[in-house]
C-alpha atoms as a PDB file:
ATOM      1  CA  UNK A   1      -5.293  37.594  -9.220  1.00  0.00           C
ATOM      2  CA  UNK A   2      -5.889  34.200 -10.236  1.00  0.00           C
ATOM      3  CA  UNK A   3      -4.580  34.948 -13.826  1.00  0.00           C
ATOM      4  CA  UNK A   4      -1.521  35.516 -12.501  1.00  0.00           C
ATOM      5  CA  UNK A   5      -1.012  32.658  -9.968  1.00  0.00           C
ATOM      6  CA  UNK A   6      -2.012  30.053 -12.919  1.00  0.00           C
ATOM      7  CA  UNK A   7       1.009  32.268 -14.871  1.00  0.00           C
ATOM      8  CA  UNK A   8       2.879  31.828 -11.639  1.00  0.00           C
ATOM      9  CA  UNK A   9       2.872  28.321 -11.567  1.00  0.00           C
ATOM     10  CA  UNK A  10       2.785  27.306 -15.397  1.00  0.00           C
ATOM     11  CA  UNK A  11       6.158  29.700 -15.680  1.00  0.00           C
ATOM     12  CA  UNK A  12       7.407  26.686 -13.498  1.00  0.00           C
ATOM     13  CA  UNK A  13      10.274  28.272 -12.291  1.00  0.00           C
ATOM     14  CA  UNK A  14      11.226  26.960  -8.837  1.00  0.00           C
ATOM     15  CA  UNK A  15      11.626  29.270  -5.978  1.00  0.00           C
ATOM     16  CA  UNK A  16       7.967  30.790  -7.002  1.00  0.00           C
ATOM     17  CA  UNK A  17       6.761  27.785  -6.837  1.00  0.00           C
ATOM     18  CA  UNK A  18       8.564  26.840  -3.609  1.00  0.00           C
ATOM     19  CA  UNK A  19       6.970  29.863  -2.352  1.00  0.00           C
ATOM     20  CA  UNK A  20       3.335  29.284  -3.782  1.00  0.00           C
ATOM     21  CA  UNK A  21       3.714  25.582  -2.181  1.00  0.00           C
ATOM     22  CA  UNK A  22       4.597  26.981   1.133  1.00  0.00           C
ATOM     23  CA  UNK A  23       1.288  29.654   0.903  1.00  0.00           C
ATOM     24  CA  UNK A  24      -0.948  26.866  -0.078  1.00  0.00           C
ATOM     25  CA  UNK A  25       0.508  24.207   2.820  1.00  0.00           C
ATOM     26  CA  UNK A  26      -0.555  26.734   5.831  1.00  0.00           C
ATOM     27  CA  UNK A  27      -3.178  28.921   4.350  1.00  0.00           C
ATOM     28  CA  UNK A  28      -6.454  26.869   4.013  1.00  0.00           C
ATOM     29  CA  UNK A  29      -9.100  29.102   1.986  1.00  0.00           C
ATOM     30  CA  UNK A  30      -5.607  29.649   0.056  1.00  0.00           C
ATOM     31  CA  UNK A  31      -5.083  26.610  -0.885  1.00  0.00           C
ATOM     32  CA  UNK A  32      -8.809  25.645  -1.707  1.00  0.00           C
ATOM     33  CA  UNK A  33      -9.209  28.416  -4.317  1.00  0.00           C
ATOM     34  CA  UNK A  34      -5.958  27.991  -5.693  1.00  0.00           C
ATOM     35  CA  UNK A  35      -6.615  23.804  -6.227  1.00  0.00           C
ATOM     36  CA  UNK A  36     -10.321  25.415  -7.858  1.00  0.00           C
ATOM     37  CA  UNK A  37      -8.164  27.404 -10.321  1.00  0.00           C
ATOM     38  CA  UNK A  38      -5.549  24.906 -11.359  1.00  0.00           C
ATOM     39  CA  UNK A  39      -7.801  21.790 -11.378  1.00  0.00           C
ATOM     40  CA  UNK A  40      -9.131  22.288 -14.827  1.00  0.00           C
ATOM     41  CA  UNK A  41      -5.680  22.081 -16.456  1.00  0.00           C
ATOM     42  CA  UNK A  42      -4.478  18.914 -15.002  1.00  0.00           C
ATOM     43  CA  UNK A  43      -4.385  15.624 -15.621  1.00  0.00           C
ATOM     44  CA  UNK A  44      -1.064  15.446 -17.886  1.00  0.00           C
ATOM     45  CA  UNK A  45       1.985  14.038 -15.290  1.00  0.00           C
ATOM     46  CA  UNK A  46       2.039  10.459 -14.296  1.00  0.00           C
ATOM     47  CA  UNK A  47       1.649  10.480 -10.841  1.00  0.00           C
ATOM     48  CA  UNK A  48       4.122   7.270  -9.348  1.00  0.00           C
ATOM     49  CA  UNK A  49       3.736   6.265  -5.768  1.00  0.00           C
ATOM     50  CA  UNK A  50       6.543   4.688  -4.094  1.00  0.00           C
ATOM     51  CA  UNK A  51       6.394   3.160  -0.978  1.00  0.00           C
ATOM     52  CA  UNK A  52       7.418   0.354   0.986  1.00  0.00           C
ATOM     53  CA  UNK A  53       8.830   0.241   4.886  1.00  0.00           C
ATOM     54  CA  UNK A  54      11.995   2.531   6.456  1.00  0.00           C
ATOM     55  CA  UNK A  55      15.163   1.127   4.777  1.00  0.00           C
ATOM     56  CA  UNK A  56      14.305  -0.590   2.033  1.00  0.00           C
ATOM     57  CA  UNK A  57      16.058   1.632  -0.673  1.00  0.00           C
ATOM     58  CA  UNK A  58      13.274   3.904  -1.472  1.00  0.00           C
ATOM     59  CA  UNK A  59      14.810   6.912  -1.856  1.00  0.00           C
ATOM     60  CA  UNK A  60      17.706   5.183  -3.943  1.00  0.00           C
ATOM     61  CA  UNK A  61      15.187   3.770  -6.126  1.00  0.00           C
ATOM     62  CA  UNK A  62      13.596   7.868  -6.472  1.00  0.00           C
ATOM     63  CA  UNK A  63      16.791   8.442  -7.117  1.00  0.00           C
ATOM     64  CA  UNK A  64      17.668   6.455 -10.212  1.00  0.00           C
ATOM     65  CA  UNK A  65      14.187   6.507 -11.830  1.00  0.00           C
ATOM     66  CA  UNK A  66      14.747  10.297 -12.120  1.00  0.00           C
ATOM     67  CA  UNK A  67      18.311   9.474 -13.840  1.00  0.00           C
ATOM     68  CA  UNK A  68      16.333   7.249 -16.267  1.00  0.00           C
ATOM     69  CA  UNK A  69      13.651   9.796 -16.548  1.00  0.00           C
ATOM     70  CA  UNK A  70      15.694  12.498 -17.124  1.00  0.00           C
ATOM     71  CA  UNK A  71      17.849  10.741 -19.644  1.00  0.00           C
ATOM     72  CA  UNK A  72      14.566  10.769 -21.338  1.00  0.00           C
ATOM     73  CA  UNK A  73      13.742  14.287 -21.457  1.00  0.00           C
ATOM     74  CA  UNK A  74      10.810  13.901 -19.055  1.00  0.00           C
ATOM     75  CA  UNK A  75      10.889  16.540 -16.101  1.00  0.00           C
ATOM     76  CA  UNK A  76      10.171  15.046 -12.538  1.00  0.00           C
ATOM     77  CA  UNK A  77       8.457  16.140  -9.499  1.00  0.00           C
ATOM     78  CA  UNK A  78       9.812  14.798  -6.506  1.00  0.00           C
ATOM     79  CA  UNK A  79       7.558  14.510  -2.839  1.00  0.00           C
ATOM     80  CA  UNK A  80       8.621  13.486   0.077  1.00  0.00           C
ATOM     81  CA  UNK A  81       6.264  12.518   2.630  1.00  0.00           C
ATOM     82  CA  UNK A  82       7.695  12.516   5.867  1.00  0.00           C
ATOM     83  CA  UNK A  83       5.832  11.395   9.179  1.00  0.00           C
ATOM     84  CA  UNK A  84       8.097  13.680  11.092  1.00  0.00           C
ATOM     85  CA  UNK A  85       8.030  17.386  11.225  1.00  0.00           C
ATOM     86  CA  UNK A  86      10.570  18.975   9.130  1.00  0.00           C
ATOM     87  CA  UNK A  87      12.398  20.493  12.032  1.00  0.00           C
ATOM     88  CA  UNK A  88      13.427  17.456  13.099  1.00  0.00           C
ATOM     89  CA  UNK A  89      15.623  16.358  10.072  1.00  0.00           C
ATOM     90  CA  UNK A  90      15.125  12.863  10.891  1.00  0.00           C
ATOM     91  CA  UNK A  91      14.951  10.258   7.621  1.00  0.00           C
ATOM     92  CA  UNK A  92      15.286  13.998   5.040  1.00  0.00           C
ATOM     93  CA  UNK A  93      18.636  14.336   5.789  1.00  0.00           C
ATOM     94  CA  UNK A  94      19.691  11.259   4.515  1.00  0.00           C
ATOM     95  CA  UNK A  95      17.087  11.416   1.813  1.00  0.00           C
ATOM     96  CA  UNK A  96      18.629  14.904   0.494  1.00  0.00           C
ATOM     97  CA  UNK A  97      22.312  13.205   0.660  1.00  0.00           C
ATOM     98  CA  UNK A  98      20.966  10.371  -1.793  1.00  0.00           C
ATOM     99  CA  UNK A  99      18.775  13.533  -3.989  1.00  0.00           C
ATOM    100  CA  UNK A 100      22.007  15.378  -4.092  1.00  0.00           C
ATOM    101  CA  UNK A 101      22.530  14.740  -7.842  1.00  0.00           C
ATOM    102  CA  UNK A 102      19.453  16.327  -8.255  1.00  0.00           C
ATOM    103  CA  UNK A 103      18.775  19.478  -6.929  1.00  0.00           C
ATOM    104  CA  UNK A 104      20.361  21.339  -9.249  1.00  0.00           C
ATOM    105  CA  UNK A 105      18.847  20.104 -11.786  1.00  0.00           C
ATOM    106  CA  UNK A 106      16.199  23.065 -13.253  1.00  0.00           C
ATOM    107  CA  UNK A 107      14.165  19.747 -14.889  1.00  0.00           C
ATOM    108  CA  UNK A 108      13.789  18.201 -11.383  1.00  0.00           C
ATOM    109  CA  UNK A 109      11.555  19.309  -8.544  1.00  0.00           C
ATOM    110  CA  UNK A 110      12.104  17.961  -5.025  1.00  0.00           C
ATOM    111  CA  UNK A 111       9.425  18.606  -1.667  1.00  0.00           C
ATOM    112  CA  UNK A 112       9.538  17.117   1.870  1.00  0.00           C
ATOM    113  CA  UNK A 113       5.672  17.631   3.029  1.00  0.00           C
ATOM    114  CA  UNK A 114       5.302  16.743   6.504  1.00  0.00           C
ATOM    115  CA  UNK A 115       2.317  14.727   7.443  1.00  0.00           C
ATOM    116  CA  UNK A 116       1.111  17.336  10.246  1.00  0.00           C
ATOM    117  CA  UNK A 117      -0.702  14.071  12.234  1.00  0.00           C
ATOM    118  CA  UNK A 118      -3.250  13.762   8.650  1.00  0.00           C
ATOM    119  CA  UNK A 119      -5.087  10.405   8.489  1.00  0.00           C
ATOM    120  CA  UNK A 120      -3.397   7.802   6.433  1.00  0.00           C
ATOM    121  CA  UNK A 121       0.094   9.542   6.817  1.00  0.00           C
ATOM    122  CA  UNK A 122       0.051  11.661   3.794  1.00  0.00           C
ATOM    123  CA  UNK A 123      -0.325  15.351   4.136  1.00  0.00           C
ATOM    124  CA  UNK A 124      -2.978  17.596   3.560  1.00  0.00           C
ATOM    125  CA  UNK A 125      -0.813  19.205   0.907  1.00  0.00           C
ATOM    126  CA  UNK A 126      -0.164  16.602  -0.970  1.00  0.00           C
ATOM    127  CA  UNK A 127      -3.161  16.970  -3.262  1.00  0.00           C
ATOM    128  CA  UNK A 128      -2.220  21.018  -4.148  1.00  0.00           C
ATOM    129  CA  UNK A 129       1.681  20.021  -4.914  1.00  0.00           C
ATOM    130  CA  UNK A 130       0.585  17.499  -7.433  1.00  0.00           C
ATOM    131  CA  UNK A 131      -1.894  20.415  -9.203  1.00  0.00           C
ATOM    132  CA  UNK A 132       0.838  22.533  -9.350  1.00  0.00           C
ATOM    133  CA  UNK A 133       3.429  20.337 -10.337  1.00  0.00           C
ATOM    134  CA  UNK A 134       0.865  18.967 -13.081  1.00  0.00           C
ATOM    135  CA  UNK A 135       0.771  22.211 -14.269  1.00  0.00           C
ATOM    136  CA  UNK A 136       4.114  23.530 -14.176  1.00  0.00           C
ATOM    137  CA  UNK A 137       4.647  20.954 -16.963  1.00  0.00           C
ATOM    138  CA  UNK A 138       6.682  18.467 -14.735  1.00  0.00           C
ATOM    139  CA  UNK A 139       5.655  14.937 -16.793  1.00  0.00           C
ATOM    140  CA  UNK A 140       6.536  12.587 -14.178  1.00  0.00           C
ATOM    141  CA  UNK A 141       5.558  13.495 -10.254  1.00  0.00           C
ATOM    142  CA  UNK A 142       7.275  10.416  -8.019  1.00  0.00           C
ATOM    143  CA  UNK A 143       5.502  10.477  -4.388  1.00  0.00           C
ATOM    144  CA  UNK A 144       7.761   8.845  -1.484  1.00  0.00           C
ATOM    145  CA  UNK A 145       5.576   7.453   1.918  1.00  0.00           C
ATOM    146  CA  UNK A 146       6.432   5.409   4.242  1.00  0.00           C
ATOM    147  CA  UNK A 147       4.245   1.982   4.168  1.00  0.00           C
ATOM    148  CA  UNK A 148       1.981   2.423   7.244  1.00  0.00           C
ATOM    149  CA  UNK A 149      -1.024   0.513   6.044  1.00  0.00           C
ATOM    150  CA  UNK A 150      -3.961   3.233   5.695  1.00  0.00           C
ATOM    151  CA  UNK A 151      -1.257   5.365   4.435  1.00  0.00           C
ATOM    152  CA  UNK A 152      -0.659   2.891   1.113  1.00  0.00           C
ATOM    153  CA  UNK A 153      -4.388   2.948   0.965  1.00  0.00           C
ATOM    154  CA  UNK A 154      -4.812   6.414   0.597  1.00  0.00           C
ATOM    155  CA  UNK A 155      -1.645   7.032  -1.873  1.00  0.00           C
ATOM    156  CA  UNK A 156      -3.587   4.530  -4.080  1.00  0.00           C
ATOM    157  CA  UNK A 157      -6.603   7.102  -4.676  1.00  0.00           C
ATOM    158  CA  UNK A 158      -4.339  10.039  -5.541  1.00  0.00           C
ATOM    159  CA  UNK A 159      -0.938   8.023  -8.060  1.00  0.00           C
ATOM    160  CA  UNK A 160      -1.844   6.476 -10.964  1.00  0.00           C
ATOM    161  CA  UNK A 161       0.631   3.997 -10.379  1.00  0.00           C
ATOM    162  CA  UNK A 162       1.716   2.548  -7.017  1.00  0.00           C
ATOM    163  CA  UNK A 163       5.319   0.781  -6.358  1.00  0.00           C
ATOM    164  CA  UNK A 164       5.708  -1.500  -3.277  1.00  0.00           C
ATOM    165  CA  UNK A 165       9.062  -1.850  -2.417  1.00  0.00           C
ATOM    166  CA  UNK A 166      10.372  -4.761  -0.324  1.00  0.00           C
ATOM    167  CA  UNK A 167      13.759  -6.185   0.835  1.00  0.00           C
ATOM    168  CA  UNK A 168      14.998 -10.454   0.131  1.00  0.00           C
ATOM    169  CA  UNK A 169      14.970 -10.871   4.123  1.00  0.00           C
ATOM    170  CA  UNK A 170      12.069  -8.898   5.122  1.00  0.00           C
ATOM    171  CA  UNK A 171       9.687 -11.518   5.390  1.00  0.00           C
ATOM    172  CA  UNK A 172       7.502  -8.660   5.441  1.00  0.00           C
ATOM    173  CA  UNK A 173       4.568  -9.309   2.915  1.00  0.00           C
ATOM    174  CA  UNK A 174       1.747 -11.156   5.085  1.00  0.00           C
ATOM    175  CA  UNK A 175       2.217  -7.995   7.476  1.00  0.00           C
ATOM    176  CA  UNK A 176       1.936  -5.803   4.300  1.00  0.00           C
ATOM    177  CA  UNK A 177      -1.137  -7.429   3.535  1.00  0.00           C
ATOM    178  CA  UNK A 178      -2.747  -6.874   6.641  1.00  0.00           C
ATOM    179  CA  UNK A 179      -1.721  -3.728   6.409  1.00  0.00           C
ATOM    180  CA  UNK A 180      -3.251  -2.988   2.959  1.00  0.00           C
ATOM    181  CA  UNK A 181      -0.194  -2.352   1.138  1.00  0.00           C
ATOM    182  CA  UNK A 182      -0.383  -5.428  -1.075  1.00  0.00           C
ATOM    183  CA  UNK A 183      -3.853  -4.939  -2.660  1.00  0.00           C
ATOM    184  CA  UNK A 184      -2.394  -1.330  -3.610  1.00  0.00           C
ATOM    185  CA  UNK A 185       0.469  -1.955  -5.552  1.00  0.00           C
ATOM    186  CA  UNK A 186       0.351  -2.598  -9.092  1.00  0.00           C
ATOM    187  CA  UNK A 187       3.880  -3.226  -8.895  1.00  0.00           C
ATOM    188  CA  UNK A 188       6.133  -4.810  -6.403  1.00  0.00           C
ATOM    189  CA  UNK A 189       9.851  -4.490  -6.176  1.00  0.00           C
ATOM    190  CA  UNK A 190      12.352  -6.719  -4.025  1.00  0.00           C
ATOM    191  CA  UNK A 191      15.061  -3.646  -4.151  1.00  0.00           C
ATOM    192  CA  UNK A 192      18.843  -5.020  -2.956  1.00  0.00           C
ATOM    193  CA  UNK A 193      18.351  -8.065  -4.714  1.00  0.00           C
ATOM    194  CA  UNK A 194      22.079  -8.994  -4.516  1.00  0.00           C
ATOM    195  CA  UNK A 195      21.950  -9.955  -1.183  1.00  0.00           C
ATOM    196  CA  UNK A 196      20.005 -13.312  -2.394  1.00  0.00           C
ATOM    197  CA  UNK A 197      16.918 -14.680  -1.175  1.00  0.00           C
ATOM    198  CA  UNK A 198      14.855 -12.608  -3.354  1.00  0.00           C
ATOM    199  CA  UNK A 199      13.528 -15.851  -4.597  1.00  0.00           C
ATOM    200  CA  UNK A 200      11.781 -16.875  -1.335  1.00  0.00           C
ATOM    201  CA  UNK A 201      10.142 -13.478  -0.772  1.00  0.00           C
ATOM    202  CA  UNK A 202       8.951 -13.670  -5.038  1.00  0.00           C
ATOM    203  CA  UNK A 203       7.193 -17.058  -4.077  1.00  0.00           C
ATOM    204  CA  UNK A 204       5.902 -15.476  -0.917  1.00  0.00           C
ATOM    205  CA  UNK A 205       4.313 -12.556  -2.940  1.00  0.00           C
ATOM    206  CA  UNK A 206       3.006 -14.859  -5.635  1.00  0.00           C
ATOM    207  CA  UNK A 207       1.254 -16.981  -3.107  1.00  0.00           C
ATOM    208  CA  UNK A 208      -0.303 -14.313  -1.476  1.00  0.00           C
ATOM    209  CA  UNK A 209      -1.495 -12.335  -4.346  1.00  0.00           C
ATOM    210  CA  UNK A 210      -2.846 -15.477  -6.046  1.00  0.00           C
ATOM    211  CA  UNK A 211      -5.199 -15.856  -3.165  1.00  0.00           C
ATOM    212  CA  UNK A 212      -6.126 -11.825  -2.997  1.00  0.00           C
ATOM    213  CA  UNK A 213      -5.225 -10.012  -6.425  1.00  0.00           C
ATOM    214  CA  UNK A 214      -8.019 -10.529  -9.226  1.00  0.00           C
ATOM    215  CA  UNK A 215      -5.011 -10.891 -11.769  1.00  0.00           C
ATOM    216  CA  UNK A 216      -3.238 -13.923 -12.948  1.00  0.00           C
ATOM    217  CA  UNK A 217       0.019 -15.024 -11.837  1.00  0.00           C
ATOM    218  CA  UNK A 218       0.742 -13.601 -15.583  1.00  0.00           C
ATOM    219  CA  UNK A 219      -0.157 -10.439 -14.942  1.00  0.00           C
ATOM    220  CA  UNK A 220       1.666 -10.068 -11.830  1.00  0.00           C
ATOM    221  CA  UNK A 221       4.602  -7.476 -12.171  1.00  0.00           C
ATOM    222  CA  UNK A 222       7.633  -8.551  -9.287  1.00  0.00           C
ATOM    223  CA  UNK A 223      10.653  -7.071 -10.251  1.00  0.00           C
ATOM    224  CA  UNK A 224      14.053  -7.590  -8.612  1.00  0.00           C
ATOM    225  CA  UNK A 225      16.237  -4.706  -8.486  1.00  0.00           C
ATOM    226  CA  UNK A 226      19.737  -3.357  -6.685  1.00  0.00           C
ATOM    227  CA  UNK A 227      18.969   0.487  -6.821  1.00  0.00           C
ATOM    228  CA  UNK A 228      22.688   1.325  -5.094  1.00  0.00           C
ATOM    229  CA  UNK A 229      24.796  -0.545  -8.038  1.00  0.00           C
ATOM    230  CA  UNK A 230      25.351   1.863 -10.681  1.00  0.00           C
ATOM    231  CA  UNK A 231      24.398   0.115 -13.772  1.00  0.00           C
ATOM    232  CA  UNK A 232      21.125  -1.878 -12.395  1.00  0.00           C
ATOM    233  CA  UNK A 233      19.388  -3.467 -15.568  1.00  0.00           C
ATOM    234  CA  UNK A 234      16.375  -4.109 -12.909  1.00  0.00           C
ATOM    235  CA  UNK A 235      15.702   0.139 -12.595  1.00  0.00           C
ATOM    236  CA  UNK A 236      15.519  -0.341 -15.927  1.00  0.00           C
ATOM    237  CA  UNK A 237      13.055  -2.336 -16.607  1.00  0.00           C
ATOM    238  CA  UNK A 238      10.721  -0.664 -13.481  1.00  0.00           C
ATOM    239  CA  UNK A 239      10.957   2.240 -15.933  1.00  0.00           C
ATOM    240  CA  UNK A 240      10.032   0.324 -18.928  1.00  0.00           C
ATOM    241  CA  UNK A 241       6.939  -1.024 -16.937  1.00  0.00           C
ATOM    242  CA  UNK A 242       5.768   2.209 -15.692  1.00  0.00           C
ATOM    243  CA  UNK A 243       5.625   3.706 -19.250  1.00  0.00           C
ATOM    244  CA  UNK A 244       3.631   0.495 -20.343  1.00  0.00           C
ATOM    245  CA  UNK A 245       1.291   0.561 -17.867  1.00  0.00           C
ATOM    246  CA  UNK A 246       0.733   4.551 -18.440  1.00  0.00           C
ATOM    247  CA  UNK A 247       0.464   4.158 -22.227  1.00  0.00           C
ATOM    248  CA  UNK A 248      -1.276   1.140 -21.883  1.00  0.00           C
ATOM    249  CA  UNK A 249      -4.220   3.300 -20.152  1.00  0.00           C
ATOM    250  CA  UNK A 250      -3.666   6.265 -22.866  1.00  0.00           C
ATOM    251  CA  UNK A 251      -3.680   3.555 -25.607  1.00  0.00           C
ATOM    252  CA  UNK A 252      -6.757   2.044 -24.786  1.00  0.00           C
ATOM    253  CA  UNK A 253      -8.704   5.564 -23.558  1.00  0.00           C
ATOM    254  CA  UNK A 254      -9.011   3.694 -20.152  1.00  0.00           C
ATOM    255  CA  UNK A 255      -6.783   6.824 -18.130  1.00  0.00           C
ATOM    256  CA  UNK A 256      -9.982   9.282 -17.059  1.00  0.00           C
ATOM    257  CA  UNK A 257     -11.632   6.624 -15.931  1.00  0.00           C
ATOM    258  CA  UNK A 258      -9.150   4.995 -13.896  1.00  0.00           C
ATOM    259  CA  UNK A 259      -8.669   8.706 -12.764  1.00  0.00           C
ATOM    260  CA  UNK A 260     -12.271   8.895 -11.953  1.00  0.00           C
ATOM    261  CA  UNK A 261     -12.239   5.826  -9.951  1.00  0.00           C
ATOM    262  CA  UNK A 262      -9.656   6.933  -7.694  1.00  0.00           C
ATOM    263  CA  UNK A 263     -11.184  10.529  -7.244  1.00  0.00           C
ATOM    264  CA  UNK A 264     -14.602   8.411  -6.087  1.00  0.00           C
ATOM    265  CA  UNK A 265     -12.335   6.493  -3.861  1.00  0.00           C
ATOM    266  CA  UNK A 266     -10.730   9.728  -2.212  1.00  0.00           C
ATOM    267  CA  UNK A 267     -14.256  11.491  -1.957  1.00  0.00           C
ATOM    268  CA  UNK A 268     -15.951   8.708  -0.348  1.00  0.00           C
ATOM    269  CA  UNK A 269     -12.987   8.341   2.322  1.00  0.00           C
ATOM    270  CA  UNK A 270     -13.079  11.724   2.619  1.00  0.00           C
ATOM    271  CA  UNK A 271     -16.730  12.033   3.688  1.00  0.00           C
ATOM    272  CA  UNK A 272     -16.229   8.779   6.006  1.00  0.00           C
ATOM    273  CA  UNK A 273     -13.500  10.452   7.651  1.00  0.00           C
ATOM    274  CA  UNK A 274     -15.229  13.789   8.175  1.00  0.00           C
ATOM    275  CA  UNK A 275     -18.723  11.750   9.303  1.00  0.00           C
ATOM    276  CA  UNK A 276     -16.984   9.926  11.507  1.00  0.00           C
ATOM    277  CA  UNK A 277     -14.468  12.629  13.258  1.00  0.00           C
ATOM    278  CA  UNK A 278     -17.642  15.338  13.728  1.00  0.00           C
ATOM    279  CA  UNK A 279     -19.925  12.369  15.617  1.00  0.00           C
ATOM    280  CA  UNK A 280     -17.626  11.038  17.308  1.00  0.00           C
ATOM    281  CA  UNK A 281     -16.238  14.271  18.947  1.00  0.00           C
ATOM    282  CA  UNK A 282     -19.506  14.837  20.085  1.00  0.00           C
ATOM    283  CA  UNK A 283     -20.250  15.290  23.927  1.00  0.00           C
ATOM    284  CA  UNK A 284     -23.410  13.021  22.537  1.00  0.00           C
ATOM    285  CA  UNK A 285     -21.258  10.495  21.084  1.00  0.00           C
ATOM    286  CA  UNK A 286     -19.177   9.925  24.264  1.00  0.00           C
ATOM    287  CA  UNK A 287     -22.356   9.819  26.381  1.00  0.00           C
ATOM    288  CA  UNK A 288     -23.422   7.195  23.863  1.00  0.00           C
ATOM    289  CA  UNK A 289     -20.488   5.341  23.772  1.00  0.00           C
ATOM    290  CA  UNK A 290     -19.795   5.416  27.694  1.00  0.00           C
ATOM    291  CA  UNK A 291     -23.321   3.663  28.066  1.00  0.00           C
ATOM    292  CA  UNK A 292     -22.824   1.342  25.553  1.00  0.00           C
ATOM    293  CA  UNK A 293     -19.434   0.106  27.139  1.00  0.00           C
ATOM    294  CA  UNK A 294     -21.247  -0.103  30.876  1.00  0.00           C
ATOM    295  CA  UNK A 295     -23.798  -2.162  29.292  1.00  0.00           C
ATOM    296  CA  UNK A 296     -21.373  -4.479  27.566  1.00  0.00           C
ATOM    297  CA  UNK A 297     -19.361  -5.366  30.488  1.00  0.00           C
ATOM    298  CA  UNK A 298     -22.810  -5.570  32.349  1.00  0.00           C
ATOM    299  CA  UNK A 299     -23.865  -8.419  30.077  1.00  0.00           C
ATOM    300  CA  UNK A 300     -26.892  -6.445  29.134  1.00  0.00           C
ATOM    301  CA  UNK A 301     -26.566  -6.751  25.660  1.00  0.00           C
ATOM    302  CA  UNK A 302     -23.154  -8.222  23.136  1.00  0.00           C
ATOM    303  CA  UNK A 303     -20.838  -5.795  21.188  1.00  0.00           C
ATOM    304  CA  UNK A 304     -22.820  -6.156  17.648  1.00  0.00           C
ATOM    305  CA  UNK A 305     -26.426  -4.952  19.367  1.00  0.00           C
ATOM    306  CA  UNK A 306     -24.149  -2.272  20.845  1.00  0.00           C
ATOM    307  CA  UNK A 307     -22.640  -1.252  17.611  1.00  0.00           C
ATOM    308  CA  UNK A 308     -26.205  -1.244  15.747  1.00  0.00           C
ATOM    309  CA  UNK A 309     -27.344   0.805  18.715  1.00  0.00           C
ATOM    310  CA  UNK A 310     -24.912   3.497  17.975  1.00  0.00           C
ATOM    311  CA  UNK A 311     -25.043   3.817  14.537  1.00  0.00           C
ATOM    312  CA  UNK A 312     -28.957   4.446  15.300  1.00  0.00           C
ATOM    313  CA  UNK A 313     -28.671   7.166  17.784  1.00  0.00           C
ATOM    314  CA  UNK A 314     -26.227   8.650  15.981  1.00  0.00           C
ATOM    315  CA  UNK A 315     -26.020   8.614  12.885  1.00  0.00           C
ATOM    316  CA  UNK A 316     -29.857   7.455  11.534  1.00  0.00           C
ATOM    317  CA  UNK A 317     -31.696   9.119  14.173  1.00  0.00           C
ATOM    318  CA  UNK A 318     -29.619  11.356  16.067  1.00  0.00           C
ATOM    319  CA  UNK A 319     -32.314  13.238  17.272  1.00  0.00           C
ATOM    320  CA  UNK A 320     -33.632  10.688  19.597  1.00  0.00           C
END
């Protein structure tokens, strides 16, 4: 059985793996065994996050890196997170309008993956599509989100290489590092540069980031780009500096462990997540908490002894 799903998916043709997608999204134990099978024989796309607020050209952007890519030979994975359910159309419609080049294209793979209310915004799926994709040979995998703060945080555990995408007049980056976009990105684009103004919101990153990113100003990648014009030299040269940070990592034998990193990262979140969610669903943990809150507003004790309190009862020693 598991001979022939790996055959399955490495035959990479696309309405079996449409269909093995769709298995693995709903069926649980499914999709565990089948991420056991494949995850030995990844670890050969480059896995690109882009993400950056509703309207700020993402999708365009998707759009004419898999041009580029293609032009190269390279075969791309496309996934579309979307925060909506798929029934709804919502943002996909448009987003298969500006894809439309694409999808029939037999070297170019393209998923909407609903979030299904996951933490962080990205779907439970995600993780599965990017085995199988790895496998079916695709060499690029682009992942689309929608900036939402925990969201950006988790897409940084699972792509190698994260793109923040911003707008000239969105004044948007001090929110974005609240948010915990900004630390994420290892590159950041001002897409629809033309408008002007792209030079205040470059000084506004650079300020920022000098005061929170342990690179130089040097090191700093801010690109400017137009993704709608046809002929945008600034697509370009995003391409040019996602295949030098990739090979960069290759070059140097620095990928696995930058891999490994990220997998920590995931695990660790992971395990907070699924601490956190079991305790405090408890019928203990809102007995707990309800006394806690009665003795804050009695003045009996202040929010940190109330916080150390908790973590005691239930978490250290739940027992008492």
């Amino acid at each position: 059985m598991g001979e022939n799903r790996i055959s399955n998916v490495q035959a990479a043709a696309q309405l079996p793996l449409s269909k093995l997608l769709s298995r693995a999204e709903t069926d649980v134990s499914y999709r565990a065994s089948l991420a056991s099978e494949l995850r030995p024989l990844t670890g050969r796309s480059h896995v690109i996050g882009i993400t950056g607020s509703a309207g700020v050209g993402k999708s365009s952007i998707i759009s004419k890196l898999t041009q580029l890519f293609r032009s190269e030979d390279h075969r791309v994975g496309i996934l579309s997170v979307d925060p909506s359910s798929p029934l709804t159309g919502g943002a996909l419609l448009g987003d298969r309008i500006r894809m439309s080049n694409h999808y029939l294209d037999d070297g170019v793979f393209i998923r909407s993956l609903a979030t299904r209310g996951q933490l962080g915004g990205l779907s439970s799926a995600i993780h599965i599509a990017l085995s199988i994709l790895d496998v079916a040979g695709y060499d690029v995998i682009l992942i689309e989100t929608v900036g939402t703060g925990q969201a950006d945080v988790d897409l940084g555990y699972i792509a190698d290489t994260v793109v923040l995408v911003l707008l000239p007049d969105s004044g948007d980056t001090i929110q974005f590092l609240k948010a915990g976009s900004l630390e994420t990105a290892d590159i950041y684009v001002i897409n629809k540069a033309d408008r002007g103004n792209s030079g205040r919101v470059v000084a506004e990153l650079k300020t920022t980031l000098g005061l929170n990113n342990p690179y130089s100003e040097d090191e700093l990648i801010i690109l400017e780009t137009s993704a709608i014009t046809d002929n945008d030299s600034g697509i370009f040269q995003l391409g040019q500096e996602l295949d030098r940070i990739h090979g960069r990592w290759i070059k140097d034998d620095s990928l696995r462990a930058h891999r490994e990193a990220k997998l920590k990262g995931r695990l660790l979140a992971g395990i907070r997540h699924a601490i956190v969610s079991q305790a405090l669903g408890s019928q203990q943990a809102n007995m707990v908490t309800t006394n806690l809150l009665e003795s804050i507003q009695l003045g009996e004790i202040d929010i940190e002894t109330a916080i150390s309190t908790a973590v005691e009862k239930l978490w250290t020693h739940p027992d008492r």
